[in-house]
Protein backbone atom coordinates (compact mmCIF):
# COMPACT_ATOMS: atom_id res chain seq x y z
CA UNK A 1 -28.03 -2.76 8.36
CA UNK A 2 -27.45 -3.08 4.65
CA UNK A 3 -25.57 -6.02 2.97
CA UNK A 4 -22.20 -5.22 2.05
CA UNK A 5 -20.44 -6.07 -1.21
CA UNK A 6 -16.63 -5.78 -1.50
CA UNK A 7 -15.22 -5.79 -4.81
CA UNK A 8 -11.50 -6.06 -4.76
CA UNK A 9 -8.74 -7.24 -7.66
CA UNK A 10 -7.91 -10.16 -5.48
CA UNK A 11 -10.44 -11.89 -2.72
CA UNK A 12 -9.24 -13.49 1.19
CA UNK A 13 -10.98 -16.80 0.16
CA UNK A 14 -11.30 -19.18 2.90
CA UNK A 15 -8.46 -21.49 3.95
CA UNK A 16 -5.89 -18.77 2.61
CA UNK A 17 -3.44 -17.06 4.13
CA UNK A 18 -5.41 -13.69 5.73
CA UNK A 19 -1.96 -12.05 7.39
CA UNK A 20 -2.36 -8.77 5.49
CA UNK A 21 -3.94 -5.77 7.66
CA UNK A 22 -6.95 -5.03 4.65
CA UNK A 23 -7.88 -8.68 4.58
CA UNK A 24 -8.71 -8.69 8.48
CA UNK A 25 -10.33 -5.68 8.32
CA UNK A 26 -12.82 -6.04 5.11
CA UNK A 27 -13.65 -9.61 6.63
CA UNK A 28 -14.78 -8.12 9.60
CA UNK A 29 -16.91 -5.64 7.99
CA UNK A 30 -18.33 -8.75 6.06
CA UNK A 31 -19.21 -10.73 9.27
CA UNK A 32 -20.91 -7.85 11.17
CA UNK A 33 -23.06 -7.22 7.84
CA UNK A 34 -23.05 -10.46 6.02
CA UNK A 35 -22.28 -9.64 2.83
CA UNK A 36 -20.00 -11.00 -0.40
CA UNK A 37 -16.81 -10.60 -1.35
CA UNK A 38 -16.19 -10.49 -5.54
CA UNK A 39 -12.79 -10.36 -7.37
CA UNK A 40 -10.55 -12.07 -9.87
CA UNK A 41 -9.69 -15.77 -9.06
CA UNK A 42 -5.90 -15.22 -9.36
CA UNK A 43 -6.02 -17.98 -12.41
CA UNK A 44 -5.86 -18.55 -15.68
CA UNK A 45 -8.24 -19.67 -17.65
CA UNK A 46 -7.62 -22.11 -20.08
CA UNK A 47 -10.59 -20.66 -22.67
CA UNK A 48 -12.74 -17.43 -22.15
CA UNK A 49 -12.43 -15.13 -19.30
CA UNK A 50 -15.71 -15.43 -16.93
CA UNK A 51 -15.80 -18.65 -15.21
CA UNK A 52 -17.35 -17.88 -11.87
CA UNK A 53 -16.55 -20.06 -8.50
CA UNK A 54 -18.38 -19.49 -5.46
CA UNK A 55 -17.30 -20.66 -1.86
CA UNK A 56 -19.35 -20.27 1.65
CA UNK A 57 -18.38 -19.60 5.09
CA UNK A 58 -21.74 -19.14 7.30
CA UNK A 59 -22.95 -15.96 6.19
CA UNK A 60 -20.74 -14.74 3.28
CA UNK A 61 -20.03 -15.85 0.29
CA UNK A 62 -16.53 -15.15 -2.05
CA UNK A 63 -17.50 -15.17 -5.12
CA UNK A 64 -14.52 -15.08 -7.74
CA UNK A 65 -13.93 -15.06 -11.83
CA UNK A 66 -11.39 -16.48 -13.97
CA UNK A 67 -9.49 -14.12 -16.61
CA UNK A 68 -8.30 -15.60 -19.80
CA UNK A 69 -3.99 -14.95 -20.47
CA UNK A 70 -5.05 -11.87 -23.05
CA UNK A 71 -7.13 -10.57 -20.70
CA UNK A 72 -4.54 -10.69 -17.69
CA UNK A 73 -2.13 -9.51 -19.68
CA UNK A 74 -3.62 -6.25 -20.76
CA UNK A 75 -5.84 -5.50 -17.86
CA UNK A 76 -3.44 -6.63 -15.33
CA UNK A 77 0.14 -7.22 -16.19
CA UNK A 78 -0.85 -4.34 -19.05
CA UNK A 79 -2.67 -1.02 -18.45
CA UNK A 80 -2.77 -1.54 -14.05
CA UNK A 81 0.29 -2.05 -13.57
CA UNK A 82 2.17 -0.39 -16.70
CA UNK A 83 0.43 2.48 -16.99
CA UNK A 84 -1.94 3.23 -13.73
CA UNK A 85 0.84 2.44 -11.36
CA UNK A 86 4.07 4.55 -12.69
CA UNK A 87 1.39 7.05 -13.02
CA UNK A 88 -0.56 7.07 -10.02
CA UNK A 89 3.14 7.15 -8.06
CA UNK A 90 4.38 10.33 -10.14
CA UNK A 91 6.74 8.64 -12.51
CA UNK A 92 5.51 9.75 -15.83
CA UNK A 93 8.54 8.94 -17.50
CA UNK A 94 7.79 5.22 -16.91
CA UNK A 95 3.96 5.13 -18.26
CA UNK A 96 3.56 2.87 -20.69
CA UNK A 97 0.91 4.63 -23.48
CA UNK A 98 0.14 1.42 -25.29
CA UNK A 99 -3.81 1.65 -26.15
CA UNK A 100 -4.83 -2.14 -26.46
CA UNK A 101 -3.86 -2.61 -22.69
CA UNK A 102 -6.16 0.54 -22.17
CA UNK A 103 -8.92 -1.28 -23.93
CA UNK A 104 -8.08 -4.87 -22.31
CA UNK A 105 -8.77 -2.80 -18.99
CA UNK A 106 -11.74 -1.44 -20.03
CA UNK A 107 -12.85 -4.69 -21.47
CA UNK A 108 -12.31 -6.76 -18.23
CA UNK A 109 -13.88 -4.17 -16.02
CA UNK A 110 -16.60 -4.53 -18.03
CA UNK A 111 -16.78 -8.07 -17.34
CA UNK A 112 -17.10 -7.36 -13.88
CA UNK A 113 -19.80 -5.47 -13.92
CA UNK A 114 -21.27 -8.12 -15.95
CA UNK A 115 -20.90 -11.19 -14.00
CA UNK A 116 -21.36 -8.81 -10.51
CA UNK A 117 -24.37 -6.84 -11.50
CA UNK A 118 -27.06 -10.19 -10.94
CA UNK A 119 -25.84 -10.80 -7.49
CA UNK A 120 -26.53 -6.93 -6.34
CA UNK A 121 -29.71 -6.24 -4.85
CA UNK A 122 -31.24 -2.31 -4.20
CA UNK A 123 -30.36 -2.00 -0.61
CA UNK A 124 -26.68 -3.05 -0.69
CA UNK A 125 -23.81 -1.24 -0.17
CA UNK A 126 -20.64 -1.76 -2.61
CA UNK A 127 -17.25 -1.18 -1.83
CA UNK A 128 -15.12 -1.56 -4.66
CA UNK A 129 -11.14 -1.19 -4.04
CA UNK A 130 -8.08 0.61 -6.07
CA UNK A 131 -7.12 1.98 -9.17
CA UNK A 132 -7.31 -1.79 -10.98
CA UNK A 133 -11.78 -1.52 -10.98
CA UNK A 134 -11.48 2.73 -11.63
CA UNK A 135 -14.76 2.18 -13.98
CA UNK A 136 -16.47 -0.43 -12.47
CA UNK A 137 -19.47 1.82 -11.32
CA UNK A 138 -20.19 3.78 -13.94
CA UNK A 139 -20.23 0.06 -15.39
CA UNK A 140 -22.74 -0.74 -12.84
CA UNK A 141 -24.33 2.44 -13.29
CA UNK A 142 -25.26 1.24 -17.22
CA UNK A 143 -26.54 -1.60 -15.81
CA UNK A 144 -29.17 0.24 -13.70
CA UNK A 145 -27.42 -0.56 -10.49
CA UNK A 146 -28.95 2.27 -8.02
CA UNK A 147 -27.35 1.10 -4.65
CA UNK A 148 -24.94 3.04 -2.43
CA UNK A 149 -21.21 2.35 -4.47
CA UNK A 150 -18.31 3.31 -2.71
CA UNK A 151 -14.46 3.40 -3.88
CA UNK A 152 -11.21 3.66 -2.11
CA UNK A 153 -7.58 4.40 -3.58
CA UNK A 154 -4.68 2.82 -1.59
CA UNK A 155 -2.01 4.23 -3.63
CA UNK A 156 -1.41 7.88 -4.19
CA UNK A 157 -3.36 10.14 -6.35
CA UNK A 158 -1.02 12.28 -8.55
CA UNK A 159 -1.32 15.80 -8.96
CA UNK A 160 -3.40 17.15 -12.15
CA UNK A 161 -0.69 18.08 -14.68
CA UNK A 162 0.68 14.76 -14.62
CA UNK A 163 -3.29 13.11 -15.10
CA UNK A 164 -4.00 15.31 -18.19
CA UNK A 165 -0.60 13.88 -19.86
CA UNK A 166 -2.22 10.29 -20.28
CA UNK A 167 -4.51 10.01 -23.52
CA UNK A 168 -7.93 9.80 -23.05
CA UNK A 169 -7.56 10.93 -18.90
CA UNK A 170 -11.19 11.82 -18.83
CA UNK A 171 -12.78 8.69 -20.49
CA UNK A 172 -11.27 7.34 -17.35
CA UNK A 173 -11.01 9.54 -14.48
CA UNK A 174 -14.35 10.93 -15.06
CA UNK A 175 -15.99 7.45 -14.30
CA UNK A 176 -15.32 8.50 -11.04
CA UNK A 177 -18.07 10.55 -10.74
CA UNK A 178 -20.32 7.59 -10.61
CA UNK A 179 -19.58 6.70 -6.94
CA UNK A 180 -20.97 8.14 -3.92
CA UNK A 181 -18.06 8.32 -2.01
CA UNK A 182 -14.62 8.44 -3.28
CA UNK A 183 -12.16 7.73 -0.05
CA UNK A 184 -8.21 8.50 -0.49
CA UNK A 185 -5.62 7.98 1.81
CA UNK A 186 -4.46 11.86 3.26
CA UNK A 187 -5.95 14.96 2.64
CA UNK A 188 -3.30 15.69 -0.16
CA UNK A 189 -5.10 12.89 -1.70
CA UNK A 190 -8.53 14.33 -2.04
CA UNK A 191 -6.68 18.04 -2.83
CA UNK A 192 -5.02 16.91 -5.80
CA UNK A 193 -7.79 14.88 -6.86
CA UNK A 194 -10.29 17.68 -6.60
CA UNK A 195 -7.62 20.08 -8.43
CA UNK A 196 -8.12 17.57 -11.26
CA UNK A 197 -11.78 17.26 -10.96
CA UNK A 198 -11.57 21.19 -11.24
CA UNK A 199 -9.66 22.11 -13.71
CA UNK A 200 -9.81 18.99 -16.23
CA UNK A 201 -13.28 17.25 -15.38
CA UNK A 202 -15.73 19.54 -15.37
CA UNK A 203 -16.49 19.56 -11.90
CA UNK A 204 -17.43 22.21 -9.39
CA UNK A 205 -15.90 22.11 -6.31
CA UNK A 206 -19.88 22.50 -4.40
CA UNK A 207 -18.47 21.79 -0.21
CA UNK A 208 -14.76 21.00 1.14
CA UNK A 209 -16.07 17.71 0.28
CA UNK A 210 -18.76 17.44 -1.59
CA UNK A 211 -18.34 17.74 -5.49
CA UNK A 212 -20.60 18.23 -8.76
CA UNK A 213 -19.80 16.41 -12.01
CA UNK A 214 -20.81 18.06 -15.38
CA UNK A 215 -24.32 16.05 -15.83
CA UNK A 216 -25.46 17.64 -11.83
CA UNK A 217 -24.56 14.79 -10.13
CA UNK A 218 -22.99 15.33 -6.60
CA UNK A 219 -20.56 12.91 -5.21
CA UNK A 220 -18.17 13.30 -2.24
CA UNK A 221 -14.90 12.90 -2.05
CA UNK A 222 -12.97 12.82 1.87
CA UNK A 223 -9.86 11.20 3.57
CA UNK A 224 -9.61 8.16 5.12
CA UNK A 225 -6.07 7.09 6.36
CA UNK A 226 -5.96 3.34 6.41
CA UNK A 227 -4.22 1.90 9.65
CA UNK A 228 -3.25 -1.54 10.67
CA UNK A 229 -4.44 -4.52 13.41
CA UNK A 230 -2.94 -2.50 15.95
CA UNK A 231 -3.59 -5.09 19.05
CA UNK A 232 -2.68 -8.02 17.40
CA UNK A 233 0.52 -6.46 15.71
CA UNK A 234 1.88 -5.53 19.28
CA UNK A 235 1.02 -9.45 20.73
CA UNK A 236 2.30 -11.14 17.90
CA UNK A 237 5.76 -9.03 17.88
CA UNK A 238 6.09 -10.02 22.06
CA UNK A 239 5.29 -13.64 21.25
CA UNK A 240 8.43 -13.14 17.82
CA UNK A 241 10.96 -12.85 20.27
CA UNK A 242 10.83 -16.71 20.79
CA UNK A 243 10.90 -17.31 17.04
CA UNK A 244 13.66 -19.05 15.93
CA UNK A 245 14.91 -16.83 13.18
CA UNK A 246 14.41 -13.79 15.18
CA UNK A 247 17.11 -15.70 17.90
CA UNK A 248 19.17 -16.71 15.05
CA UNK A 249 19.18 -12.89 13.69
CA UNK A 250 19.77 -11.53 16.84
CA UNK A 251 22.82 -13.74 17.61
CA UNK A 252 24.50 -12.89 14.56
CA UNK A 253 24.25 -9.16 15.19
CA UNK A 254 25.78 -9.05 18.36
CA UNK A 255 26.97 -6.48 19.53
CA UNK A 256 25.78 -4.65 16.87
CA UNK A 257 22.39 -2.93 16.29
CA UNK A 258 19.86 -3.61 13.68
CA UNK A 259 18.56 -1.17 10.61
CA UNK A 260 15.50 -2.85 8.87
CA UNK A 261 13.75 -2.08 5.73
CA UNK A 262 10.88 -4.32 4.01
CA UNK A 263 9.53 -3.65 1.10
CA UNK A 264 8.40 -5.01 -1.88
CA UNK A 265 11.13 -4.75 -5.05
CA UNK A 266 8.91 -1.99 -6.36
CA UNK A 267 10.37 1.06 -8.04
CA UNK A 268 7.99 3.35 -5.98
CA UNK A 269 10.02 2.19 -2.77
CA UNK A 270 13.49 3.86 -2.92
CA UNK A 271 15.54 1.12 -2.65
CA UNK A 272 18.52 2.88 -4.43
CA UNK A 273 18.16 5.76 -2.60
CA UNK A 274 17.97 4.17 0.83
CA UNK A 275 20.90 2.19 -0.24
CA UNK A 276 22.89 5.15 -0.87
CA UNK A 277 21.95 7.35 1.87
CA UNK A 278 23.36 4.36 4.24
CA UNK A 279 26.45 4.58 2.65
CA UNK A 280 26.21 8.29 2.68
CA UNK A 281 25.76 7.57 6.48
CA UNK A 282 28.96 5.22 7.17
CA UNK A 283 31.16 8.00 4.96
CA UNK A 284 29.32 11.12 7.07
CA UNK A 285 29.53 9.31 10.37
CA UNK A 286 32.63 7.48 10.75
CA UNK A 287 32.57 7.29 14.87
CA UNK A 288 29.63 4.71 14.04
CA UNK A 289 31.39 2.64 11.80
CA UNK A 290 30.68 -0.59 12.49
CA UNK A 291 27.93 -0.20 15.02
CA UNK A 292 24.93 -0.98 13.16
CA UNK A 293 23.82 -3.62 10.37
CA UNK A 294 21.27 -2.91 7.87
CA UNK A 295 18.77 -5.74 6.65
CA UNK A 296 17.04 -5.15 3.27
CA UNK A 297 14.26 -7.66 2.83
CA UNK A 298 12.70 -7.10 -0.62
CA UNK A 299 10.72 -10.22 -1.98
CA UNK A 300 10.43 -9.96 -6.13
CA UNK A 301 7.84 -8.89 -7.76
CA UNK A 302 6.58 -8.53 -10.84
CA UNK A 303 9.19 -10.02 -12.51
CA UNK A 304 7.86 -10.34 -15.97
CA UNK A 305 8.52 -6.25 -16.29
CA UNK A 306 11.84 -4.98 -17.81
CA UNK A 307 11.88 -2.46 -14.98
CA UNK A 308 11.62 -4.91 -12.11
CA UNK A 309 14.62 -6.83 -13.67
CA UNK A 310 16.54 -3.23 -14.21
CA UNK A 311 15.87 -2.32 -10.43
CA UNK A 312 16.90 -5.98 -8.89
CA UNK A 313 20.47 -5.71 -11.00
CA UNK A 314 21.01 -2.19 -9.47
CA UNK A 315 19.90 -2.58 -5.90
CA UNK A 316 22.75 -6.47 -6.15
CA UNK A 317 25.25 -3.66 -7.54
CA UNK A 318 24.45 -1.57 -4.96
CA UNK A 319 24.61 -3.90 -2.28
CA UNK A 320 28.13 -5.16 -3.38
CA UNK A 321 29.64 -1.97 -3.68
CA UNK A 322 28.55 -0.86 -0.55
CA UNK A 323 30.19 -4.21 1.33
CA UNK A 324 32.75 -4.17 -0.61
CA UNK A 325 34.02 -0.80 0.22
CA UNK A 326 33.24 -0.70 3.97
CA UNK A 327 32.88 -4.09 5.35
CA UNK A 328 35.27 -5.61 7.56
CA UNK A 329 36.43 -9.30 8.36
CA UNK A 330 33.43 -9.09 11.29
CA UNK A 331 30.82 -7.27 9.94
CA UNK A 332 28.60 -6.90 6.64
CA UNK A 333 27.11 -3.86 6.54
CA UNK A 334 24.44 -4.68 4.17
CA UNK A 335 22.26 -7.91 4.00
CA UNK A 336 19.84 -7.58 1.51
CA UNK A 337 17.59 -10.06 0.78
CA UNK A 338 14.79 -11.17 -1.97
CA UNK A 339 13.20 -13.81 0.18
CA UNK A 340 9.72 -13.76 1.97
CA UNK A 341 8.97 -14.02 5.16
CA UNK A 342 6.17 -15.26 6.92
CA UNK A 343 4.45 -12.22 9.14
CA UNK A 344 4.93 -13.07 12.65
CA UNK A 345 8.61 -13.73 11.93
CA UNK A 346 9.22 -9.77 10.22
CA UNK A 347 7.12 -8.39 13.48
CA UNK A 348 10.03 -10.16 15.39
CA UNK A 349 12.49 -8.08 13.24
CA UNK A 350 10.73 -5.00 13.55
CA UNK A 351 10.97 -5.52 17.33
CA UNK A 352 14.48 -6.27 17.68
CA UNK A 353 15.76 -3.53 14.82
CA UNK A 354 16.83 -0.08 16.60
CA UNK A 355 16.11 1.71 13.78
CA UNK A 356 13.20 1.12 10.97
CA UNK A 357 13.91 2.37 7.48
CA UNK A 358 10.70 3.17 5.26
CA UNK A 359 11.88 5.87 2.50
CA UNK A 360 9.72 5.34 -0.24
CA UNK A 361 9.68 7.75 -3.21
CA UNK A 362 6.07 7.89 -3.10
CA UNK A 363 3.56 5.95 -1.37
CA UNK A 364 -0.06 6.07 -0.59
CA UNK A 365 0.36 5.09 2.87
CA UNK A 366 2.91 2.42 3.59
CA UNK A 367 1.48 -0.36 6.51
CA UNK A 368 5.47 -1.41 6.91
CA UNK A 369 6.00 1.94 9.14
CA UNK A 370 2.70 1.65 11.16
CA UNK A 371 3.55 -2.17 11.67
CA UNK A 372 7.50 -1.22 12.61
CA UNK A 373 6.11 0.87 15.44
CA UNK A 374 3.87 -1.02 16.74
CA UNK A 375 5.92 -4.24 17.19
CA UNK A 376 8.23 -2.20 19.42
CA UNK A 377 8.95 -3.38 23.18
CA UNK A 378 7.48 -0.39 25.07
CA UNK A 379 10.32 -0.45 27.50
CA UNK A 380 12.78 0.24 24.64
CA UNK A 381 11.65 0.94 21.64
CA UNK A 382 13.12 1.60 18.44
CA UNK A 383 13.16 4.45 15.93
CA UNK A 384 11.50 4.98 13.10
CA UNK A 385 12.97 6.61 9.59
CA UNK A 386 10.56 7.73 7.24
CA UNK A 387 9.72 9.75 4.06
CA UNK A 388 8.12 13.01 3.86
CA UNK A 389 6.75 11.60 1.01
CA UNK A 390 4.67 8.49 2.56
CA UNK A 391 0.81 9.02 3.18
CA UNK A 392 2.13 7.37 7.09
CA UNK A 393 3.77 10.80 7.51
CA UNK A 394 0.85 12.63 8.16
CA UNK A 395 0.08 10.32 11.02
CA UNK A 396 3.68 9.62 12.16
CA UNK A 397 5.14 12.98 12.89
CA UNK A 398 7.48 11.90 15.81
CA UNK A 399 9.21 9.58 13.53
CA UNK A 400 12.59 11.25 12.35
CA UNK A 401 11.30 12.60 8.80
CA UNK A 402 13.41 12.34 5.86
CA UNK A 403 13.25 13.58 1.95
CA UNK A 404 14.38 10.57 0.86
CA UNK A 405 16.36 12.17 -2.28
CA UNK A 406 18.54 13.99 0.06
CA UNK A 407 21.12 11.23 1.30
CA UNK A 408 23.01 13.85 3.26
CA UNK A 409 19.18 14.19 5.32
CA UNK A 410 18.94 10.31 5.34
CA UNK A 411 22.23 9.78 6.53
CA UNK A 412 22.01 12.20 9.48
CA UNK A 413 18.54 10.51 10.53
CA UNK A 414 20.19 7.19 11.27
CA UNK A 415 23.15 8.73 13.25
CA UNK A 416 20.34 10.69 15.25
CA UNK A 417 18.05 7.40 15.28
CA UNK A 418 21.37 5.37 16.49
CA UNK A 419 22.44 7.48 19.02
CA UNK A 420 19.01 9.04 20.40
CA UNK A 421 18.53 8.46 24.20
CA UNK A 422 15.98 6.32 25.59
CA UNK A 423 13.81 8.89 26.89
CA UNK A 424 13.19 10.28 23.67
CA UNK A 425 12.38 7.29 22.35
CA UNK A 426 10.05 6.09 24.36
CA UNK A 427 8.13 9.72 24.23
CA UNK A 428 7.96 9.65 20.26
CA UNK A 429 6.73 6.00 20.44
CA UNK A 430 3.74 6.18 22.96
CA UNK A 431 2.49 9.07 20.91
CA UNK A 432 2.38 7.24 17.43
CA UNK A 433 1.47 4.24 19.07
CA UNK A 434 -1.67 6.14 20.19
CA UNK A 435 -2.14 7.04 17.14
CA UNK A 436 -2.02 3.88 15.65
CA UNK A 437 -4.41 2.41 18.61
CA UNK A 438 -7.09 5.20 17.93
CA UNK A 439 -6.96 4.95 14.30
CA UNK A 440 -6.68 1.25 13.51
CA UNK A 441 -8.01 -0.93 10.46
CA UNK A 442 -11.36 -1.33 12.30
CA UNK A 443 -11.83 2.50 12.82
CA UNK A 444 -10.52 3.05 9.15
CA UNK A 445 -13.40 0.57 7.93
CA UNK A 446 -15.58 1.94 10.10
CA UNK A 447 -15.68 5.47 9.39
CA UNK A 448 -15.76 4.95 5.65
CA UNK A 449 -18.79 2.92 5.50
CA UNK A 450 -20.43 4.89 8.08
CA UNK A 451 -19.66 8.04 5.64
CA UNK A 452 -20.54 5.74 2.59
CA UNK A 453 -24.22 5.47 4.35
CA UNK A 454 -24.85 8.77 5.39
């Protein structure tokens, strides 16, 4: 079996916290290969980006580079997440066209491939993550790196209209075409991506997955829905119910019922919107008037960018509005909230909330519905909400299934989610949950290296 190589923006280094879904499941593709794991440090350097630190545990090795403040700034802070991200989640209107971030991005990608290429040997297999590295094999490539490279897009891949409006699209997107495999989240995913490839890069649609770029070479290009640590999701949400905070939340609801949404304060996530279609609910739905409480959790992020700062002074006037106009000397109808939480503790939420909220305006999968469902109690579980427009749709069909735009739609969701009878809950559950059991983090990892290598 060949060595594996993970190249990622950020690296699980030992003795950190490893809670997220992607970090359990790339480690334990490292361990059953052996294999290194290569990424930006997460600090600063005080001179030159390029200083490399290298830590052990048995078998692998993390491997990880320091970026100078310039170079964070435009690579980072600048062209990933001011111009890739708006884009890559269909708000053109919020790309930021600025060149020298474009060229910072280029620049530390480049570096990469520079301080990575030495530690690659013929035989191994690369995996290189998300739309921060988009060049780093045709980097490699230049280099004379021959080995198996692989790439996979967690966010959403935007149709090709709104690619072709960013300058220089192809310098970019066509450094695609250096990897073997190109994974994306749904099957809309690879569609929209091979529309591009089609009708903007040259390429010749060869298979249903198999693609040719303008210089011959083939590449393929396929679906692979990334799930979550199923088992240990379900265990750790039982074991919650203990949890002091999740007692202390539960007390303070009685006898009310429990709406949940957690997300981070991201644009992409329809905070607003979800806002407002629960106050479309109370105004539609006045027999359930103070019946149900919804939580917002939404840790900050990002908080350097204008639009972060625009979106957190909406969603506190939103939130304030809303309780202000409907609450009543014994019940807050909102509780939002910008602090984190550590993971076992939000599986203990997810297990006591009736209904889960997860309306994003666009997302590439979202992990917050799979984990909502399964950290229900089997013997009475809740219900989920969620956007059409979520890569977890395609997977989730017996959730209730909203546009989240139409706050008339969202509104009538959690009356039907409040009110819905036991039996049909626990029918819609068991089948996502086995869905979610089948296609896991281990079967995602799985199946994409297996189709990496074949």
């Amino acid at each position: 079996m060949s060595r594996l190589v993970v190249v990622s923006n950020r690296v699980a280094v030992p003795g950190e916290s490893r809670a997220g879904g992607l970090a359990v499941g790339l480690l334990a593709a490292l361990k059953e290969r052996g294999g290194l794991w290569f990424g930006w440090s997460g600090k600063t350097a005080r001179g030159a980006s390029g200083e490399l630190h290298e830590q052990r545990d048995g078998d692998l090795r993390f491997v990880t580079m320091d970026l100078a403040k310039a170079d964070l700034d435009t690579y980072y802070n600048g062209f990933s997440n001011r111009t890739l991200w708006p884009l890559l989640h269909f708000r053109l209107d919020l790309v930021d066209y600025d060149r020298a971030t474009r060229a910072g991005y280029h620049r530390v990608n480049a570096l990469f491939a520079e301080k990575l290429a030495p530690y690659l040997r013929e035989d191994d297999v690369v995996w290189i993550h998300d739309y921060h590295l988009i060049p780093l094999a045709a980097m490699l490539r230049e280099r004379g790196i021959g080995c198996r490279i692989g790439f996979f897009l967690h966010v959403p891949m935007p149709s090709a209209d709104l690619i072709q409006a960013m300058p220089d699209h192809r310098l970019l997107f066509s450094a695609l075409y250096a990897y073997d495999l190109l994974g994306f989240q749904t099957r809309r995913d690879v569609d929209r991506f091979q529309s591009y490839a089609r009708l903007f890069g040259g390429c010749r649609i060869v298979t249903d997955s198999v693609l040719q770029a303008p210089d011959g070479r083939r590449f393929r290009a396929r679906a692979f829905p990334i799930g979550i640590d199923t088992p240990r999701i379900a265990q750790q949400s039982a074991a919650a119910v203990n949890n002091a905070a999740v007692r202390d939340l539960q007390r303070s609801l009685q006898p009310r019922r429990l709406a949940i949404g957690v997300d981070r304060l991201d644009y992409s996530k329809g905070l607003p919107e979800r806002f407002n279609g629960f106050e479309r609910f109370i105004q539609r739905h006045p027999q359930h008037k103070g019946q149900l409480t919804y939580l917002q959790i939404a840790p900050l992020s990002r908080g350097g960018v204008a639009e972060y700062r625009h979106l957190r002074a909406e969603l506190e006037q939103l939130a304030g509005h809303i309780n202000g106009g409907h609450a009543e000397a014994d019940w807050t109808p909102l509780r939002y909230v910008n602090q984190n939480y550590a993971h076992s503790t939000l599986t203990g939420f997810y297990r006591v909330a009736r209904i889960g909220l997860v309306t994003p305006l666009r997302d590439g999968m979202n992990l917050v519905a799979k984990e909502y469902v399964a950290s229900q109690n089997p013997q009475d579980p809740g219900v989920l909400v969620l956007s059409l427009l979520a890569g977890a749709a395609d997977q989730l069909k017996q959730a209730l299934l909203v546009n989240p735009h139409d706050l008339d739609g969202v509104a009538d969701a959690i009356a039907t989610a409040l009110s819905m009878p036991l039996a049909e809950r626990i029918e819609r559950w068991q089948t996502m949950m086995e869905q979610l059991r089948s296609h896991d983090i281990n079967h995602w990892r799985r199946t994409y290296l297996a189709a990496l290598e074949e």
